[in-house]
Structures are given as structure tokens and as C-alpha cells.
C-alpha atoms as a PDB file:
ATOM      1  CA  UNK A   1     -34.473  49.511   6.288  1.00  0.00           C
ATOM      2  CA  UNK A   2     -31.272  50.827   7.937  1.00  0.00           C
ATOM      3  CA  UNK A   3     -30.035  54.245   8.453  1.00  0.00           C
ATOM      4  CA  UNK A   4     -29.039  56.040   5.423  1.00  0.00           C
ATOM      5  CA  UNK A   5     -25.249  57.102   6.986  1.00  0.00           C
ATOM      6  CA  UNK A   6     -24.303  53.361   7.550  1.00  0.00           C
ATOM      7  CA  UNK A   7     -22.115  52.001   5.060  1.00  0.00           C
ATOM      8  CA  UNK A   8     -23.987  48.376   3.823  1.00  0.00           C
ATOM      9  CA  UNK A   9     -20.845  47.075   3.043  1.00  0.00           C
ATOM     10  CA  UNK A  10     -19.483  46.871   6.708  1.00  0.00           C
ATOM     11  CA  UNK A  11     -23.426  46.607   7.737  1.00  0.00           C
ATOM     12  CA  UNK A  12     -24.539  43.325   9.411  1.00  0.00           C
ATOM     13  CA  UNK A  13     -27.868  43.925  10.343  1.00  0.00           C
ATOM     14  CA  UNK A  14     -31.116  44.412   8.100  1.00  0.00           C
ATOM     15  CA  UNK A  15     -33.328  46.044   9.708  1.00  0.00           C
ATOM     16  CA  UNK A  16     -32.825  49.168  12.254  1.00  0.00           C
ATOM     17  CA  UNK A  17     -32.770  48.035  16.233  1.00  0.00           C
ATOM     18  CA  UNK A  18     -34.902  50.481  17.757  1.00  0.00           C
ATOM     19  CA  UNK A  19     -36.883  50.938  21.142  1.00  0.00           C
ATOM     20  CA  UNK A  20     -39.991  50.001  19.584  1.00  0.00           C
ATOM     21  CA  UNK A  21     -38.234  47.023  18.007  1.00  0.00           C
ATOM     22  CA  UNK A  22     -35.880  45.391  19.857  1.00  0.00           C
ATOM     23  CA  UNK A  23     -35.227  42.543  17.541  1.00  0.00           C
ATOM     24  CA  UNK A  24     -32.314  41.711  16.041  1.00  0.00           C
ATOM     25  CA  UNK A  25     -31.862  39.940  12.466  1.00  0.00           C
ATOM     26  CA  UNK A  26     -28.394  39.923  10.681  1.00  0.00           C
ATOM     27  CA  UNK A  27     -26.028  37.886   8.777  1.00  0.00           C
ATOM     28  CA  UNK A  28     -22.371  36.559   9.519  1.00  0.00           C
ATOM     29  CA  UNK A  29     -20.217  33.985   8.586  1.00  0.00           C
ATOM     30  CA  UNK A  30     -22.336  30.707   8.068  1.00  0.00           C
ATOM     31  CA  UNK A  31     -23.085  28.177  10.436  1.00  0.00           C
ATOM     32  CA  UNK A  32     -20.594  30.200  12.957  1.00  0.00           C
ATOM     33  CA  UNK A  33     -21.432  31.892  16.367  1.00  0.00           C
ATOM     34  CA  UNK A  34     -22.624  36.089  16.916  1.00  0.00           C
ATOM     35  CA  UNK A  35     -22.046  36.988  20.433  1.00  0.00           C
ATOM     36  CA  UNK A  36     -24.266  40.139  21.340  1.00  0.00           C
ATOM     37  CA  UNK A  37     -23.606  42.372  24.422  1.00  0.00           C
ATOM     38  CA  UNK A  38     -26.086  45.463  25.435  1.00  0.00           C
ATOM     39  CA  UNK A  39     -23.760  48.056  26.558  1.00  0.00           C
ATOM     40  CA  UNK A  40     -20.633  46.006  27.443  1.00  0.00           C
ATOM     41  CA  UNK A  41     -22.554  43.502  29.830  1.00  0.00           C
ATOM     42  CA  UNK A  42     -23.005  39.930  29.335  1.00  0.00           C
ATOM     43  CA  UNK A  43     -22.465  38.490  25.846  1.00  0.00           C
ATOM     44  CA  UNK A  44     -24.843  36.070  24.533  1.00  0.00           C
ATOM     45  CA  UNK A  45     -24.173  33.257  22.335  1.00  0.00           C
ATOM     46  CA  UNK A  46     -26.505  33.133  18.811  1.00  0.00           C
ATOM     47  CA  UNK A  47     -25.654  30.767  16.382  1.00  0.00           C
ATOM     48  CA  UNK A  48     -26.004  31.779  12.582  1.00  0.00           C
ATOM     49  CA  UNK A  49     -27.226  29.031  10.076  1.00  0.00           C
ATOM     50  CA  UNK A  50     -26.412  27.796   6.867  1.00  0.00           C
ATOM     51  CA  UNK A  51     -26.932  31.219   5.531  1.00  0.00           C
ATOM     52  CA  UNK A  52     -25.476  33.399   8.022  1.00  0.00           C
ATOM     53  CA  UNK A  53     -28.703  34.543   9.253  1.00  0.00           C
ATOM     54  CA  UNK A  54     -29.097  35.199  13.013  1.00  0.00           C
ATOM     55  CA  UNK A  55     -31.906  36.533  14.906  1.00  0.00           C
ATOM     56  CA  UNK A  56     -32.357  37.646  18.800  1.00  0.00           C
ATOM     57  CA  UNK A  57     -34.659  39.279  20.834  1.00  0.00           C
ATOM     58  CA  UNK A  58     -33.433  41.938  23.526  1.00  0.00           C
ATOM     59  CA  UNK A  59     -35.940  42.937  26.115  1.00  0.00           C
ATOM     60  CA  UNK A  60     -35.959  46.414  26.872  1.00  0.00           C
ATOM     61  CA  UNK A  61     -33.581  49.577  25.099  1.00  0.00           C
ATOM     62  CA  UNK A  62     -33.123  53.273  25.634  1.00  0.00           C
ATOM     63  CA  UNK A  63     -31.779  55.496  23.440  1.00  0.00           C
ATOM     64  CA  UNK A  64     -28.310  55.594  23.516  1.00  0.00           C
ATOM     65  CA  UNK A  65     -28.185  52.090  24.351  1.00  0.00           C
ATOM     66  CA  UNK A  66     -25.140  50.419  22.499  1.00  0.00           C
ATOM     67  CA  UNK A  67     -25.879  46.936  20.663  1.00  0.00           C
ATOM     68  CA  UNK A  68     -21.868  45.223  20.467  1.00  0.00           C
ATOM     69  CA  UNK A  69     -21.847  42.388  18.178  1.00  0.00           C
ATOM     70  CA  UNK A  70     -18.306  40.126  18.422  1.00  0.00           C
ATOM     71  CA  UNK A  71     -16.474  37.310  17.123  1.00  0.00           C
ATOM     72  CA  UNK A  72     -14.524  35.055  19.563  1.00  0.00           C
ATOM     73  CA  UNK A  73     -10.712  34.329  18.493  1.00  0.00           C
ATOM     74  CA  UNK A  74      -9.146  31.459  20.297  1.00  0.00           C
ATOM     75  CA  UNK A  75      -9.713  33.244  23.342  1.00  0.00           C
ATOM     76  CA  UNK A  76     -10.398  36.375  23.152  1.00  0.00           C
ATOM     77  CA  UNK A  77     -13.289  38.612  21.931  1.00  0.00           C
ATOM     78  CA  UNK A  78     -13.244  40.983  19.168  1.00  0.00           C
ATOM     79  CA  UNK A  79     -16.028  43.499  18.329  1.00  0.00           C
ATOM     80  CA  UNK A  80     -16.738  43.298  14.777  1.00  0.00           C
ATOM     81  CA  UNK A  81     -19.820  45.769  14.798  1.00  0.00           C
ATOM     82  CA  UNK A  82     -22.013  48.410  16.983  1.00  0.00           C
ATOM     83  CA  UNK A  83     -25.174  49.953  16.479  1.00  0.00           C
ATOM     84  CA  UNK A  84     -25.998  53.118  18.892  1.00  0.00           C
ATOM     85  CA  UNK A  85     -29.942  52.836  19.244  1.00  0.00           C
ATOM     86  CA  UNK A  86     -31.214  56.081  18.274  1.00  0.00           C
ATOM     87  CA  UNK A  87     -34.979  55.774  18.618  1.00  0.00           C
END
């Protein structure tokens, strides 16, 4: 269940990312690519499937930690969501 201030219709995750569960399961464009970045460091890759679902696991979180989800365009990146971890 997400946070009741987020708007679901610019919402790509499902479930809250939180200290106590750092995993991550959302939906994008099908059979595309998610790039995830804790706090502006190194993106990762994760590739959605047919259904736009993607799923990855971050190790370790603090509160205030900021999740950055992006889309690559031709070359560069574009952040297309954030989630501030709050618990």
C-alpha cells in the first residue's frame, strides 16, 4: 500500500520502499529498461517484462534516503520518478 499523499496516477511503484523493506516492485513501459539510482550514485539497469513489471532489491536505506527512478533518451538520462524513504 503506498502513501496516501502520492498521486497513483503519476505513481510507479506498488508497494511503499521502506527501511524494513528495501524492495522495489513497479511498473513501466513494457519490455523497456528502469534505471534506479540511491541518492544520485550509480544507476542500475532493471529490465521490465511483458507487463511492465520490475522488481529490485537495494541493500541497506536510511531515512531520507532518495530512491531516483529514470528513463534513458538517446543519451541522456531523465528522472521520471522519486520516492523519499520515510521509514
Amino acid at each position: 500500500m503506498r502513501y496516501d499523499d502520492i498521486n497513483p496516477a503519476f505513481d510507479a511503484l506498488q508497494e511503499n520502499i521502506t527501511t524494513a523493506s528495501p524492495y522495489i516492485v513497479g511498473v513501466f513501459a513494457p519490455e523497456s529498461t528502469v534505471y534506479i539510482s540511491l541518492n544520485g550514485e550509480h544507476r542500475h539497469a532493471v529490465n521490465t517484462d511483458i507487463g511492465g513489471l520490475f522488481e529490485y532489491d537495494l541493500v541497506h536505506l536510511d531515512v531520507g534516503d532518495v530512491v531516483l527512478f529514470y528513463v534513458k533518451n538517446g543519451t541522456e538520462y531523465a528522472v521520471f520518478f522519486e520516492e523519499r524513504i520515510r521509514e
